[in-house]
C-alpha atoms as a PDB file:
ATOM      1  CA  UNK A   1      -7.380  71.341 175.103  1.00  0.00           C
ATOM      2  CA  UNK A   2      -9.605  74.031 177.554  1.00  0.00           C
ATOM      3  CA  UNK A   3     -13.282  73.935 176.610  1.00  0.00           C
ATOM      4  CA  UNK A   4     -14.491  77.359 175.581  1.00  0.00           C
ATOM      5  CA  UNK A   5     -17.064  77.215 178.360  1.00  0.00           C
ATOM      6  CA  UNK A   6     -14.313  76.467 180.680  1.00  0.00           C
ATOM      7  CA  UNK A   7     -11.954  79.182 179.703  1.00  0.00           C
ATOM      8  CA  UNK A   8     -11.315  82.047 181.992  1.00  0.00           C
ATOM      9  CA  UNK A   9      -9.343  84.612 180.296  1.00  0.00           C
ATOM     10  CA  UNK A  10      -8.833  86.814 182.994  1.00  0.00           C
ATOM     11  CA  UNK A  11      -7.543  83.685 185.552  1.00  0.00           C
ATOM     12  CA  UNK A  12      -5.519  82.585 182.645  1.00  0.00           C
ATOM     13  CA  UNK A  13      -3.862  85.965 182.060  1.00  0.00           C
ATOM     14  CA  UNK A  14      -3.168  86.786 185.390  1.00  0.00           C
ATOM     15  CA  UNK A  15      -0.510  83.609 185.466  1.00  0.00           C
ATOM     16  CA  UNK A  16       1.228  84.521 182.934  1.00  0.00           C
ATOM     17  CA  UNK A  17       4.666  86.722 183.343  1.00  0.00           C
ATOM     18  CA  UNK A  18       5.138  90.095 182.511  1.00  0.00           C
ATOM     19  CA  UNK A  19       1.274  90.627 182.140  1.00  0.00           C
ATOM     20  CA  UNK A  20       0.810  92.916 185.367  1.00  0.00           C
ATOM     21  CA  UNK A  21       1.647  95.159 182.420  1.00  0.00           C
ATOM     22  CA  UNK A  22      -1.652  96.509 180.504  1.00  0.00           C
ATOM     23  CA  UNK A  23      -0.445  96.641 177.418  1.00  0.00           C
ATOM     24  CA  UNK A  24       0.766  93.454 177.768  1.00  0.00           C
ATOM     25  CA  UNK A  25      -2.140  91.616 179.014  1.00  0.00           C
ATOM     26  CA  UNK A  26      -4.153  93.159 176.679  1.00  0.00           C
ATOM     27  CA  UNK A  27      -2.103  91.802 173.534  1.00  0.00           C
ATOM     28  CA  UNK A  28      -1.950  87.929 175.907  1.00  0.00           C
ATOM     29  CA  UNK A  29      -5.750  88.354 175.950  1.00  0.00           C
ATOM     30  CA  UNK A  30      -6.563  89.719 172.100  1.00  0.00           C
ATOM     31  CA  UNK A  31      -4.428  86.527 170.972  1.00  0.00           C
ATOM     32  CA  UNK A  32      -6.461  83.627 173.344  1.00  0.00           C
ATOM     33  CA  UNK A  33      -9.562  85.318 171.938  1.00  0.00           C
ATOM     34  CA  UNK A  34      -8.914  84.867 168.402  1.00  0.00           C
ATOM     35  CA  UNK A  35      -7.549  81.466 169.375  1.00  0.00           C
ATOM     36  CA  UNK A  36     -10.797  80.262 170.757  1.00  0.00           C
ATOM     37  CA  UNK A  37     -13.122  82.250 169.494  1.00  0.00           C
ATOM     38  CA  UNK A  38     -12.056  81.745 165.545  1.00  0.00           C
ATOM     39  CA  UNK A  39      -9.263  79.695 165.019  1.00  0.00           C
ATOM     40  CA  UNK A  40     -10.337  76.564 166.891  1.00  0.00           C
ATOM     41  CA  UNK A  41     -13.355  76.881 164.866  1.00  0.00           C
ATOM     42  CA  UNK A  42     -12.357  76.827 161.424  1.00  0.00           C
ATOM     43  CA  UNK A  43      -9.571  74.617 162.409  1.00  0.00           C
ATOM     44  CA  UNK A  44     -12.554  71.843 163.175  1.00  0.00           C
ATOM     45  CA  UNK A  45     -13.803  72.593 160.054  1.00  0.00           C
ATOM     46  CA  UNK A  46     -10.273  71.476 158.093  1.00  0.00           C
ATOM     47  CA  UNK A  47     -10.409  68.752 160.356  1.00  0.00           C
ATOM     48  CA  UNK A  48     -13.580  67.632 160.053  1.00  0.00           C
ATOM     49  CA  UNK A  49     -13.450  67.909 155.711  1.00  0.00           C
ATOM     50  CA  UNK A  50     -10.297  66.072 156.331  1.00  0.00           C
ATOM     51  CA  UNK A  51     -11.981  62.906 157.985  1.00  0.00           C
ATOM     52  CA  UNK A  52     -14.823  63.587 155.665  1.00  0.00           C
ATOM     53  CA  UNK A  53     -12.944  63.831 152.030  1.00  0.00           C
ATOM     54  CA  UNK A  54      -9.742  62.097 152.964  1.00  0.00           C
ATOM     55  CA  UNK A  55      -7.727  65.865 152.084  1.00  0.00           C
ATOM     56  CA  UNK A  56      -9.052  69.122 153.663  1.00  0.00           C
ATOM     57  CA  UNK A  57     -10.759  71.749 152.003  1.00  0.00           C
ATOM     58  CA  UNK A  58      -8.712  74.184 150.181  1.00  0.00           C
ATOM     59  CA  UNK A  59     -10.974  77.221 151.187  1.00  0.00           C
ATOM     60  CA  UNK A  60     -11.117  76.446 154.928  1.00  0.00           C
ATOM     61  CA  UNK A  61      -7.123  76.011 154.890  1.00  0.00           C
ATOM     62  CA  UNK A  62      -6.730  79.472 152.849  1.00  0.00           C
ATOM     63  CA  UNK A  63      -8.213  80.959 155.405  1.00  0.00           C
ATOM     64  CA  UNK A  64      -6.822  79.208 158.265  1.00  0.00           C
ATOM     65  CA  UNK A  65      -3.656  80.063 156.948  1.00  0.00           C
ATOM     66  CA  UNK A  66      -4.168  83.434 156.077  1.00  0.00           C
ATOM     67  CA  UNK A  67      -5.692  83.924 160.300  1.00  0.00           C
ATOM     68  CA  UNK A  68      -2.523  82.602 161.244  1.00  0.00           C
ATOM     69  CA  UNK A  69       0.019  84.904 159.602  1.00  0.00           C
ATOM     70  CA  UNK A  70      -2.075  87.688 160.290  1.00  0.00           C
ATOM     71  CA  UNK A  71      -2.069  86.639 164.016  1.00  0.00           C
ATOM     72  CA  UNK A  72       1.588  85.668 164.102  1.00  0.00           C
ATOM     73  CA  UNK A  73       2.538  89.282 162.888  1.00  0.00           C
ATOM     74  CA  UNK A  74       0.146  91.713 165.007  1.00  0.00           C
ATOM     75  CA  UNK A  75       2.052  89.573 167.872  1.00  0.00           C
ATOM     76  CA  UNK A  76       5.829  90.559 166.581  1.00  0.00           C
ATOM     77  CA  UNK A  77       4.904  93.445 164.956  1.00  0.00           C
ATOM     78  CA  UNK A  78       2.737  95.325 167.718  1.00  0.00           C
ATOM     79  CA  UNK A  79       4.735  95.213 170.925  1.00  0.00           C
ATOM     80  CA  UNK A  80       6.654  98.176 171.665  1.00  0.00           C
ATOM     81  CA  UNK A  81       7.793  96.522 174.984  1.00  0.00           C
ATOM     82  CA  UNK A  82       9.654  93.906 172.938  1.00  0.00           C
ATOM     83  CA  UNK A  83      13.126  95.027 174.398  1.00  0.00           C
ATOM     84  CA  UNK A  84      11.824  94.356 177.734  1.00  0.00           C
ATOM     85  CA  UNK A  85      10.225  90.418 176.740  1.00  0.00           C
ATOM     86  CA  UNK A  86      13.599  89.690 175.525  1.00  0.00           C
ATOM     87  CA  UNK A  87      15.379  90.908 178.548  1.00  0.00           C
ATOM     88  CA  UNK A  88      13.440  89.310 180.791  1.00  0.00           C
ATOM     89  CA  UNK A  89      13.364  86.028 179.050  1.00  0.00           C
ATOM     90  CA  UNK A  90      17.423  86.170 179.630  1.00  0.00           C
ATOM     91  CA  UNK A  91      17.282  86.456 183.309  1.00  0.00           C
END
């Protein structure tokens, strides 16, 4: 796993296909954000009750959860390029 401190977003971004395209890079970049800005976070926190009270806390995984969906559906919902990923992803 990339250290925060280590993470380039930009250098990251730029490797990935298809994200020459701003829209695109912008939605590749909003997504690694929340991922290590707020999800690693909190998921330290379920792991870390976890080790501590042998189950994890019901309010940290609520809202681990409820980050996840919510991430997982601005990423399907929110591309209107989405003809184009699946194209490409057949050539």
């Amino acid at each position: 796993m990339v250290k925060r401190e280590e993470f380039n977003i930009f250098a990251w971004s730029s490797t990935v296909p298809l994200c020459e395209d701003v829209y695109l890079g912008m939605q590749l970049r909003n997504i690694a954000i929340v991922d290590i800005g707020l999800l690693r976070d909190i998921e330290q926190q379920a792991l870390e009750s976890y080790f501590r009270d042998d189950r994890p806390d019901g309010e940290t995984l609520m809202l681990l959860s409820a980050t996840s969906q919510e991430r997982r559906l601005m990423c399907n919902l929110n591309r209107p390029n989405r003809g184009i990923i699946h194209l490409a992803a057949r050539l």
